[in-house]
N, C-alpha and C. Protein backbone atom coordinates (compact mmCIF):
# COMPACT_ATOMS: atom_id res chain seq x y z
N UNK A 1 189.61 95.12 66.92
CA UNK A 1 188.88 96.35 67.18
C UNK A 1 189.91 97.46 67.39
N UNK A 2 189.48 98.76 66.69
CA UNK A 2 190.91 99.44 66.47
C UNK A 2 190.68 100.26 68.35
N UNK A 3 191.74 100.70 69.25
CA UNK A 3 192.26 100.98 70.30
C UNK A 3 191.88 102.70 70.50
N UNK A 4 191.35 103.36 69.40
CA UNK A 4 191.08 104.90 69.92
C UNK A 4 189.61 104.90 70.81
N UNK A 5 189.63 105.83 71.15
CA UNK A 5 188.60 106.34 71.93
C UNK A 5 187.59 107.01 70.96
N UNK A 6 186.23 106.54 71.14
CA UNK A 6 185.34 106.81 70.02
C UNK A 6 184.46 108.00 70.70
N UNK A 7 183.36 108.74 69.93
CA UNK A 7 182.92 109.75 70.88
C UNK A 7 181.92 109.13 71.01
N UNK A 8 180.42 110.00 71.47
CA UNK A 8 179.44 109.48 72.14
C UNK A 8 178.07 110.54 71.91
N UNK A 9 177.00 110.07 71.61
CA UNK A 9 176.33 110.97 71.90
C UNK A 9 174.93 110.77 72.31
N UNK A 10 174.63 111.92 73.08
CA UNK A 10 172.77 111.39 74.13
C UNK A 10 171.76 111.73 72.90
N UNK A 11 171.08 111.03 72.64
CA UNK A 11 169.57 110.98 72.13
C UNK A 11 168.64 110.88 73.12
N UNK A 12 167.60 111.68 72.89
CA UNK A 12 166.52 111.58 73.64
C UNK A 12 165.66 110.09 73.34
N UNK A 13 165.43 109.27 74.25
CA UNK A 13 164.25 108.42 73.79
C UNK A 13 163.07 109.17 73.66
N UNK A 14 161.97 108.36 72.58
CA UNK A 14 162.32 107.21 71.72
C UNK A 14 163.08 107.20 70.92
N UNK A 15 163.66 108.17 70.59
CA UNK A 15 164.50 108.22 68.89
C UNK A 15 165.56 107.56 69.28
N UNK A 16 166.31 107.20 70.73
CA UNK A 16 167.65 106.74 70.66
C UNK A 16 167.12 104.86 70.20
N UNK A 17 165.70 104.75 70.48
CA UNK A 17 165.54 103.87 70.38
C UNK A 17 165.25 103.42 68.71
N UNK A 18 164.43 104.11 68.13
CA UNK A 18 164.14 104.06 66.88
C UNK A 18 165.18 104.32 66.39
N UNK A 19 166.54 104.45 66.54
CA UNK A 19 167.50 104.18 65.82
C UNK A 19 168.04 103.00 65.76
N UNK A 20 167.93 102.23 66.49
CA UNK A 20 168.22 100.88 67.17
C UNK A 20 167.32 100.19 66.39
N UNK A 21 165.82 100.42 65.98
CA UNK A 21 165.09 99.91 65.28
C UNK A 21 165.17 100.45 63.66
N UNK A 22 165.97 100.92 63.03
CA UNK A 22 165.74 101.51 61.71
C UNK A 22 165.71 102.79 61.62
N UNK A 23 165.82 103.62 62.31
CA UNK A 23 166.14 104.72 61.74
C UNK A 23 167.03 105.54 61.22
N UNK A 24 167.16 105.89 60.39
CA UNK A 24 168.85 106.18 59.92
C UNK A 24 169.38 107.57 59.92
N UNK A 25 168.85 108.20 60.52
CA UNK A 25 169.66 109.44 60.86
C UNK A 25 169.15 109.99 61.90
N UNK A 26 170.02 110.91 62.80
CA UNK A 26 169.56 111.90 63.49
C UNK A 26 169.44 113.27 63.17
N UNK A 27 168.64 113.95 63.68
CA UNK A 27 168.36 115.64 63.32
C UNK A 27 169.28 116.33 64.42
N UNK A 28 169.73 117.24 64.10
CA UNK A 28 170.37 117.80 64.90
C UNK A 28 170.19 119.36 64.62
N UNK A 29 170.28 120.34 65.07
CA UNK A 29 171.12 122.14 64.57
C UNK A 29 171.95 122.00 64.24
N UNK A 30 172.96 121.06 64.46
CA UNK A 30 174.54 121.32 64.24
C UNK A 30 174.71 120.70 63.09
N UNK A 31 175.72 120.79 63.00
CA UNK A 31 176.37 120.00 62.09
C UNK A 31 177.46 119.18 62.39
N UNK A 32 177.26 117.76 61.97
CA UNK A 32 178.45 116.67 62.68
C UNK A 32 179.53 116.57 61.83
N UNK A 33 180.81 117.29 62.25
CA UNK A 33 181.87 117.13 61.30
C UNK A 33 182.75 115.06 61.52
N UNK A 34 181.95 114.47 62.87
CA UNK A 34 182.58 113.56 63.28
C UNK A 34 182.04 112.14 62.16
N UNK A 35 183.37 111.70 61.62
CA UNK A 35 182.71 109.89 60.72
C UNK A 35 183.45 109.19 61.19
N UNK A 36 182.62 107.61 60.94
CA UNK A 36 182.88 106.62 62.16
C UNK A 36 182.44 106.11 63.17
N UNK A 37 182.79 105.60 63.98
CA UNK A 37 182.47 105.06 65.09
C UNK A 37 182.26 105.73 65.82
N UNK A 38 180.65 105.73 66.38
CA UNK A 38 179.93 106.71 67.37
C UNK A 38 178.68 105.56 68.21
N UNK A 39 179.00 105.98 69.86
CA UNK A 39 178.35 105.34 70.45
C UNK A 39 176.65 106.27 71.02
N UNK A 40 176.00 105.61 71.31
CA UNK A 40 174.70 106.21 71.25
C UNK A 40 174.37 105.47 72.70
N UNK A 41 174.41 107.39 73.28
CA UNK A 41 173.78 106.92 74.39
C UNK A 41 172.15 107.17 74.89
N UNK A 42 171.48 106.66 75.41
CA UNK A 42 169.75 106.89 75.34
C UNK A 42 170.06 107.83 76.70
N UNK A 43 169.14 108.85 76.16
CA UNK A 43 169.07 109.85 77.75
C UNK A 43 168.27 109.45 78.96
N UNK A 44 168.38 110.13 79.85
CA UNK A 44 167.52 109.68 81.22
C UNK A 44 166.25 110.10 81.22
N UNK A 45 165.37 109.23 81.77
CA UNK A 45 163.86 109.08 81.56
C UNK A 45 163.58 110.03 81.90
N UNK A 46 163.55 111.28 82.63
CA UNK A 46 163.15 112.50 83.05
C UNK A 46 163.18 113.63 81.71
N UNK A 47 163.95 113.01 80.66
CA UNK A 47 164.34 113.88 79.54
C UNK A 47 163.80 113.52 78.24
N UNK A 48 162.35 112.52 78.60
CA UNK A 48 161.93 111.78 77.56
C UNK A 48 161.31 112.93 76.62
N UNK A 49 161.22 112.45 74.84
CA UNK A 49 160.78 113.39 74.32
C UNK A 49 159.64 113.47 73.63
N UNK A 50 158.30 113.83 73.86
CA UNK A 50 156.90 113.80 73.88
C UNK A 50 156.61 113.70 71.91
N UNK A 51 157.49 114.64 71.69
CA UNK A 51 157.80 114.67 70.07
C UNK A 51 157.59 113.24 69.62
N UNK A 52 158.93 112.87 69.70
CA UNK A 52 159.19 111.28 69.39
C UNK A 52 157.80 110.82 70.02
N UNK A 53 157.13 110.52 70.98
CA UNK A 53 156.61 109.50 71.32
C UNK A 53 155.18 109.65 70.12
N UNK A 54 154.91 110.98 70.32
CA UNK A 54 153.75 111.29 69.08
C UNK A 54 154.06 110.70 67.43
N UNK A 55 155.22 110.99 67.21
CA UNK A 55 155.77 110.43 65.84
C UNK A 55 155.34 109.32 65.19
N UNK A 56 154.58 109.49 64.23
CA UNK A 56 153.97 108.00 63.75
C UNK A 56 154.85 106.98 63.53
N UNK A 57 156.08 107.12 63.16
CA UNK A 57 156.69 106.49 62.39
C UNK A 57 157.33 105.39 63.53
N UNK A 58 157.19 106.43 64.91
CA UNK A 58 158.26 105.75 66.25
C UNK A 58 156.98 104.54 66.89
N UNK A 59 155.93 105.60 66.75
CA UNK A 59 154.67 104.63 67.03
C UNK A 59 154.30 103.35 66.18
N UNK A 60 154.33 103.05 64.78
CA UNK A 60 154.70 102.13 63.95
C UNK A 60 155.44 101.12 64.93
N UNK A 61 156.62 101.88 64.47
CA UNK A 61 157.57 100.82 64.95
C UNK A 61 157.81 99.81 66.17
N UNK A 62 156.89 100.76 67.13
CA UNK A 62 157.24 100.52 68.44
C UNK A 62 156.09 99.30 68.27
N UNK A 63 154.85 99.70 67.59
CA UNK A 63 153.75 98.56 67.70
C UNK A 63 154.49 97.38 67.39
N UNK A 64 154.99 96.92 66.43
CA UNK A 64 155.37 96.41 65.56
C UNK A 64 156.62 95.16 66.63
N UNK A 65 157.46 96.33 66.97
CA UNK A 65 158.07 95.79 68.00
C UNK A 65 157.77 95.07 69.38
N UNK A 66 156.59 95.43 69.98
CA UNK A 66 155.93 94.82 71.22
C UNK A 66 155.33 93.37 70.86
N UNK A 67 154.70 93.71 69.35
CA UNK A 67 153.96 92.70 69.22
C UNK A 67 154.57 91.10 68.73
N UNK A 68 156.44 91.53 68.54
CA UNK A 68 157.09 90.48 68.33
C UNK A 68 157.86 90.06 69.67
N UNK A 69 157.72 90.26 70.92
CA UNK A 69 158.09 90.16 72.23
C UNK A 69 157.07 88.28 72.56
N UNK A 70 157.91 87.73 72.77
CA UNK A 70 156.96 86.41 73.21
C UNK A 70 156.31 86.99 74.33
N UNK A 71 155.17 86.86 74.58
CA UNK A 71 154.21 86.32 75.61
C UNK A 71 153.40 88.13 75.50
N UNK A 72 153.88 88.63 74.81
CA UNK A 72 153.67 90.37 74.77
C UNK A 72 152.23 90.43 75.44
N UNK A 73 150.90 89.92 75.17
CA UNK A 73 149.76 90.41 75.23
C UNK A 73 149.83 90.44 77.29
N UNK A 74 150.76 90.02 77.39
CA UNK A 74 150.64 89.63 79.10
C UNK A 74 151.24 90.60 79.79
N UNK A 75 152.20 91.08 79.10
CA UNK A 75 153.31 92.47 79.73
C UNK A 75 152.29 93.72 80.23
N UNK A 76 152.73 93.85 81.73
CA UNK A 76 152.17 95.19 82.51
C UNK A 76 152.11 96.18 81.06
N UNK A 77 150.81 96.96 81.23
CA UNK A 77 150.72 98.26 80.08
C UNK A 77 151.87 99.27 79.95
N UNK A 78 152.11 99.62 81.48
CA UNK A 78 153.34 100.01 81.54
C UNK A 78 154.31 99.88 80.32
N UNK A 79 154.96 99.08 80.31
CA UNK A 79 155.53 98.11 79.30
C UNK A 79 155.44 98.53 78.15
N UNK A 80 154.19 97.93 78.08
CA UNK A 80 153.72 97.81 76.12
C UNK A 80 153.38 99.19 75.74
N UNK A 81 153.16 99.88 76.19
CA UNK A 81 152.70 101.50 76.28
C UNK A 81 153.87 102.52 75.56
N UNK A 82 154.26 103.16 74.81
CA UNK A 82 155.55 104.08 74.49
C UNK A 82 154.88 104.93 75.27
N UNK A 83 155.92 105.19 76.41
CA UNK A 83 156.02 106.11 76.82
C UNK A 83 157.24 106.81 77.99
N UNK A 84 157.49 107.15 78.68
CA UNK A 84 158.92 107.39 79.60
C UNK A 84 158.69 105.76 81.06
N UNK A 85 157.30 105.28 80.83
CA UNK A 85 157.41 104.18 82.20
C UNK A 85 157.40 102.86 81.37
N UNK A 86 158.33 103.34 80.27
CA UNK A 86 158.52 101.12 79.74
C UNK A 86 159.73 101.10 80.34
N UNK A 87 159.93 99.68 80.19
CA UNK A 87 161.11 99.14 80.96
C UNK A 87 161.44 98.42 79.37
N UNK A 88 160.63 98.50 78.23
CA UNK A 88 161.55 97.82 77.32
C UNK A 88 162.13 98.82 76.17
N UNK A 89 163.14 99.71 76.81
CA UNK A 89 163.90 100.41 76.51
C UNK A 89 165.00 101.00 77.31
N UNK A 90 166.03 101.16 76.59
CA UNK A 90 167.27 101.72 78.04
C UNK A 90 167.05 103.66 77.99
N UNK A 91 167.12 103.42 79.38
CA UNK A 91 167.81 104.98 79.99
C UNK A 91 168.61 105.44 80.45
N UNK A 92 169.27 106.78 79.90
CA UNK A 92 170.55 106.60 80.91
C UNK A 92 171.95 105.65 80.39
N UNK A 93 172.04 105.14 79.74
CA UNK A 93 172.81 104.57 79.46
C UNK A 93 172.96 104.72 78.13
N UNK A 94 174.66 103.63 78.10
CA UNK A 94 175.15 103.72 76.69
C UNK A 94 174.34 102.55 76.38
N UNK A 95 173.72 102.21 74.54
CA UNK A 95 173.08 101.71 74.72
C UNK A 95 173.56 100.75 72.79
N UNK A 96 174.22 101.53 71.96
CA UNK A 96 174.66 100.99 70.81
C UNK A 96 175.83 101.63 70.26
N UNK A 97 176.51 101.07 69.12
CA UNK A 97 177.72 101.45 68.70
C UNK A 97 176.98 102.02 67.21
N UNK A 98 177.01 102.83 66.54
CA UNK A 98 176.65 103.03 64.87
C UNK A 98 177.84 103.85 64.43
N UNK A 99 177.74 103.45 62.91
CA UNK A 99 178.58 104.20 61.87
C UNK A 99 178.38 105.67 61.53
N UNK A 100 178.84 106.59 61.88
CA UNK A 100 178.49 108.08 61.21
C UNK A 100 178.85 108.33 59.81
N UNK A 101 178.12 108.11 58.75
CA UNK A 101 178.59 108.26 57.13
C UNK A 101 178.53 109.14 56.61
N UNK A 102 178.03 110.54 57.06
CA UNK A 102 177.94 111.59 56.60
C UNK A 102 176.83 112.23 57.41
N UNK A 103 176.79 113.51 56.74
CA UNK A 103 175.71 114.56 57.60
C UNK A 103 175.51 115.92 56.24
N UNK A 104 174.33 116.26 56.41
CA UNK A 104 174.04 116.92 55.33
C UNK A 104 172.65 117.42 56.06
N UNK A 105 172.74 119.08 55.74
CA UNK A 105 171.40 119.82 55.91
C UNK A 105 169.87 119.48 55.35
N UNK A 106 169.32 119.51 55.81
CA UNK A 106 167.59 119.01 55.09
C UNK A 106 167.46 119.60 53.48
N UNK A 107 168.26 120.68 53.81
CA UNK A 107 167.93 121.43 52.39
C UNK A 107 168.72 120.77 50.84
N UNK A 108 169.62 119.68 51.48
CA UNK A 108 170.45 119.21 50.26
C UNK A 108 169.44 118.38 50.19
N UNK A 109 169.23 117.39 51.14
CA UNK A 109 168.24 116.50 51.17
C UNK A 109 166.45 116.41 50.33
N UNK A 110 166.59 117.61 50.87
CA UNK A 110 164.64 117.64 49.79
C UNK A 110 165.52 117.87 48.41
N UNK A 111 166.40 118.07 48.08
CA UNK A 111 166.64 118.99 46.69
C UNK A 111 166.32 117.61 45.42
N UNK A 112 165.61 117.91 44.43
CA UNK A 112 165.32 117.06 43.23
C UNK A 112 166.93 116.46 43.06
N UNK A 113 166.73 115.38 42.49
CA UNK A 113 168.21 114.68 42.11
C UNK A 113 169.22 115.31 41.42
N UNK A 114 168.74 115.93 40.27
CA UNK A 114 169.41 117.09 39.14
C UNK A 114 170.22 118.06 40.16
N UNK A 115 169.26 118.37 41.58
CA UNK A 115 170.07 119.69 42.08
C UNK A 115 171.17 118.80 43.50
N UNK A 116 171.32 117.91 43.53
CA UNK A 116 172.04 117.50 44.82
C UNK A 116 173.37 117.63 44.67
N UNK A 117 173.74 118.21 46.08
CA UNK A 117 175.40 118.08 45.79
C UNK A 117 176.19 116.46 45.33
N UNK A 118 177.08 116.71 45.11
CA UNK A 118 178.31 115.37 44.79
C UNK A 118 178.25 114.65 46.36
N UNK A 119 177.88 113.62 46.75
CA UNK A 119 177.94 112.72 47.55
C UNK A 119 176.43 112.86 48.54
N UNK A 120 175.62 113.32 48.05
CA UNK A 120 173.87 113.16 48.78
C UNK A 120 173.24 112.59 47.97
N UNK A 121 172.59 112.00 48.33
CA UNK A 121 171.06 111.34 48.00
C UNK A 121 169.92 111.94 47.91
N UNK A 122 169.72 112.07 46.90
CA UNK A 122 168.41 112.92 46.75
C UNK A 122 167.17 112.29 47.53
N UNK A 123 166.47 113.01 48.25
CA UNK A 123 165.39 112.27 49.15
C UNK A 123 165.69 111.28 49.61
N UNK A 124 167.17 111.54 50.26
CA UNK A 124 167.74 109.85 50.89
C UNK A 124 167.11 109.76 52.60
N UNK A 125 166.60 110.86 53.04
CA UNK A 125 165.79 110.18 54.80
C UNK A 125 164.66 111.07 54.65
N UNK A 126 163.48 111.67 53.67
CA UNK A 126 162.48 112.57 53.92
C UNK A 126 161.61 111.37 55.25
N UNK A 127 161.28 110.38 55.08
CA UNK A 127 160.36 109.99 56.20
C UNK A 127 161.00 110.36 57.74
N UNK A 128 162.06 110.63 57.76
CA UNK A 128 162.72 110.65 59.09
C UNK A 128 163.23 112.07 59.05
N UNK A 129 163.12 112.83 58.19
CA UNK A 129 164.29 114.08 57.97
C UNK A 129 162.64 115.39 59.28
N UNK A 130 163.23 115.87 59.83
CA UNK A 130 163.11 117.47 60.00
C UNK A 130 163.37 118.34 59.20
N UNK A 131 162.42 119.56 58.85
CA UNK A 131 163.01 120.79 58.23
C UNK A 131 163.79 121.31 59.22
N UNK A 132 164.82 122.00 58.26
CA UNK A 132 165.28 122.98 59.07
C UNK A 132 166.44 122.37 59.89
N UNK A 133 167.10 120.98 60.20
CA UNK A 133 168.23 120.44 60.92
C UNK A 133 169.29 120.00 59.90
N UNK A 134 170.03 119.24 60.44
CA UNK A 134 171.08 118.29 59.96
C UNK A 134 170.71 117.23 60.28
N UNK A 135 170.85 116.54 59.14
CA UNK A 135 170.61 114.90 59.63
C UNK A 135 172.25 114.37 59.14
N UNK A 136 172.10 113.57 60.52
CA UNK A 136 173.46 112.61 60.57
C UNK A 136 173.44 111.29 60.21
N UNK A 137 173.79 110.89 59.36
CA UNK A 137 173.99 109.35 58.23
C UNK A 137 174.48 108.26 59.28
N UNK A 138 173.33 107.64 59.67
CA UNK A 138 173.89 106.28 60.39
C UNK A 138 173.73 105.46 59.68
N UNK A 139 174.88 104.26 59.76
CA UNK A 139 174.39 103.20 59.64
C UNK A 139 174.91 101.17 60.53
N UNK A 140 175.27 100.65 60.47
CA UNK A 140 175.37 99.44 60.83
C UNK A 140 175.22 99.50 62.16
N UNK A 141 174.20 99.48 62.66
CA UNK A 141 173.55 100.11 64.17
C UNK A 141 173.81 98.92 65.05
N UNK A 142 174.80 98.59 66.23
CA UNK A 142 174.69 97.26 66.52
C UNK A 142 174.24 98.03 68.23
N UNK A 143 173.46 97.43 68.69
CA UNK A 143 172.82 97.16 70.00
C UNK A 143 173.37 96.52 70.85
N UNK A 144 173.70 96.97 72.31
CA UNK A 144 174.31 96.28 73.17
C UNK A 144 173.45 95.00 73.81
N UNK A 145 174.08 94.08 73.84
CA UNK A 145 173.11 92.92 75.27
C UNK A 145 172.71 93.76 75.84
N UNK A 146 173.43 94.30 77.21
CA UNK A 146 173.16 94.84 77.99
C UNK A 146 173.54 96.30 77.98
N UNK A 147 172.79 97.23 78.28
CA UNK A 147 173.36 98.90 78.06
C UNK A 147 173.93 98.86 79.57
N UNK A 148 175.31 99.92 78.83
CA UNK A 148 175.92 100.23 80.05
C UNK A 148 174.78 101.40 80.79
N UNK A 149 174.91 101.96 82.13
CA UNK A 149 174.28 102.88 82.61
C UNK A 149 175.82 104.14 82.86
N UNK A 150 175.42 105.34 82.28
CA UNK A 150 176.24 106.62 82.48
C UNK A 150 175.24 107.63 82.38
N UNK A 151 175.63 108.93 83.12
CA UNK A 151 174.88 110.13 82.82
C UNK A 151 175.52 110.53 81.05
N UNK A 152 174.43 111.30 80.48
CA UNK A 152 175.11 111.82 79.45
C UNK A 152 175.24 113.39 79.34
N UNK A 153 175.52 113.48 78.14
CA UNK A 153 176.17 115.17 78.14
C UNK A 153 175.30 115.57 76.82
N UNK A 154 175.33 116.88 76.50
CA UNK A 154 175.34 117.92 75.60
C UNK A 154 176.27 117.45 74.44
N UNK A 155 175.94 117.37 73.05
CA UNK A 155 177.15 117.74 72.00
C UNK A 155 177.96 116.15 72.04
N UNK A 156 178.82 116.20 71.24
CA UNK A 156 179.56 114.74 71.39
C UNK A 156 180.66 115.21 72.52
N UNK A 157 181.14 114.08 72.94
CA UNK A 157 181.76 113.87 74.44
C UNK A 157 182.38 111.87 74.43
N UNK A 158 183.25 111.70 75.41
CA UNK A 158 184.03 110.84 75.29
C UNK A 158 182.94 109.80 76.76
N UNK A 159 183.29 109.09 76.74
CA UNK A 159 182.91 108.11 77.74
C UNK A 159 183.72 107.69 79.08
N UNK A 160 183.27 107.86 80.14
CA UNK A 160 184.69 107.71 81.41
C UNK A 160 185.05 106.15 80.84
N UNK A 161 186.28 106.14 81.16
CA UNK A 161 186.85 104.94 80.64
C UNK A 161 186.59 103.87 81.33
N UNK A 162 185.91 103.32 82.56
CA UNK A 162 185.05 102.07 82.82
C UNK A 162 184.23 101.69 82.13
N UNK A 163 183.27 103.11 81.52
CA UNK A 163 182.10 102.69 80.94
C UNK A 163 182.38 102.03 79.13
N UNK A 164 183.56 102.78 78.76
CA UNK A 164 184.39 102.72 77.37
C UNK A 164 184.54 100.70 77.75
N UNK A 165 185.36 100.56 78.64
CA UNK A 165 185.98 99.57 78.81
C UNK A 165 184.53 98.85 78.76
N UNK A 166 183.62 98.40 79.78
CA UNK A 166 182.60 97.89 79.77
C UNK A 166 181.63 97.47 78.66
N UNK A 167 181.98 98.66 77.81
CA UNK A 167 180.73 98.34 76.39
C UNK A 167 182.08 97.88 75.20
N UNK A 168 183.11 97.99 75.52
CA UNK A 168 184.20 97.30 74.28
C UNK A 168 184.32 95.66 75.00
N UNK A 169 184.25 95.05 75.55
CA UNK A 169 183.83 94.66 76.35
C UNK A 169 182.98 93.59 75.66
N UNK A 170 182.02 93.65 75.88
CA UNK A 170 180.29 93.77 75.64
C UNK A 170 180.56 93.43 73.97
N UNK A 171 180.89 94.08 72.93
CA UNK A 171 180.97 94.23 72.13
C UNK A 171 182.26 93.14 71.46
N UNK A 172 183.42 92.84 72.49
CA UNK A 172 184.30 91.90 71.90
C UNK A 172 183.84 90.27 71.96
N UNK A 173 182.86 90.33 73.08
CA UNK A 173 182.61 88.94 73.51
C UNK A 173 181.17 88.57 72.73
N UNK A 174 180.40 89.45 72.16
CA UNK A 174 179.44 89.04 70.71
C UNK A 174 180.48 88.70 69.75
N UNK A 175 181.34 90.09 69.23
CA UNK A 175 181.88 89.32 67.84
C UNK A 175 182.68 87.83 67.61
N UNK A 176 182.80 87.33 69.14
CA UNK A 176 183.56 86.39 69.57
C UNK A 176 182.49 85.36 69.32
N UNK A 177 181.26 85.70 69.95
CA UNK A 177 180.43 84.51 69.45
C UNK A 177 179.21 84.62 67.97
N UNK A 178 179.69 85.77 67.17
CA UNK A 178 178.95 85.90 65.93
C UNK A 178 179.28 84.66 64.90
């Protein structure tokens, strides 16, 4: 595992979660000049985002997901419910490692194939894309056992180095038993 310090960034749940489940990009305003190794941290439940939870696509998924939980039909509603009071999702914490492969405005993105720049995909995330953002190209999304717990920040940002240490960590002792 290469020794730099990777950056980090807060997603609001559900989406930090529906990335974890398939989703392959994030929307952003900005634009992510960062590729590579980027850790994803899920924000704190007070910062949940009503958006996402309405989102069919998060709702899909999430069904989809409860209903493969052994013993699911028994779990407090709480629980099975998307919403900021499940417990089967992390908050607050770092929560996966993904690949950043690129980033490209919505507008390259809708463009017919004929008109795309040199290295986009024509209609490569419309089910997931926003007008009007940047979507950021994830991919090989690996999920922690256990999420570390840290506050997060604004913008990409580095990780205090317990929590760095803790999820490399975490991450050496799976590939150890993959």
């Amino acid at each position: 595992m290469r020794s730099e310090r990777w950056p980090a960034l807060t997603i609001r749940q559900p989406w930090e979660w529906a990335i974890e489940y398939g989703k392959p990009v994030e929307n952003r305003s900005w634009e992510m000049k960062h590729r590579g190794p980027l850790w994803l941290h899920a924000g704190a439940r007070s910062r949940w985002d009503p958006a996402g939870e309405a989102n069919p696509l998060v709702r899909l998924e999430w069904e989809q997901h409860v209903r493969r939980i052994p013993g699911w039909p028994g779990l407090p509603s709480s629980d099975v419910e998307l919403g900021r009071k499940t417990t089967l999702m992390p908050f607050g914490a770092v929560s996966a490692l993904a690949e950043v492969t690129g980033c490209h405005h919505s507008d390259e993105c809708m463009l017919p194939a004929s008109a795309v720049p040199s290295g986009v995909n024509a209609g490569c995330c419309p089910s997931w894309a926003f007008r009007g953002q940047w979507h950021i190209e994830l991919a090989d999304v690996r999920s922690l056992r256990d999420p570390v717990p840290c506050k997060g920040m604004l913008g990409l940002w580095r990780l205090p180095e317990a929590v760095e240490k803790a999820v490399r960590a975490q991450l050496s002792e799976d590939e150890g038993h993959g």
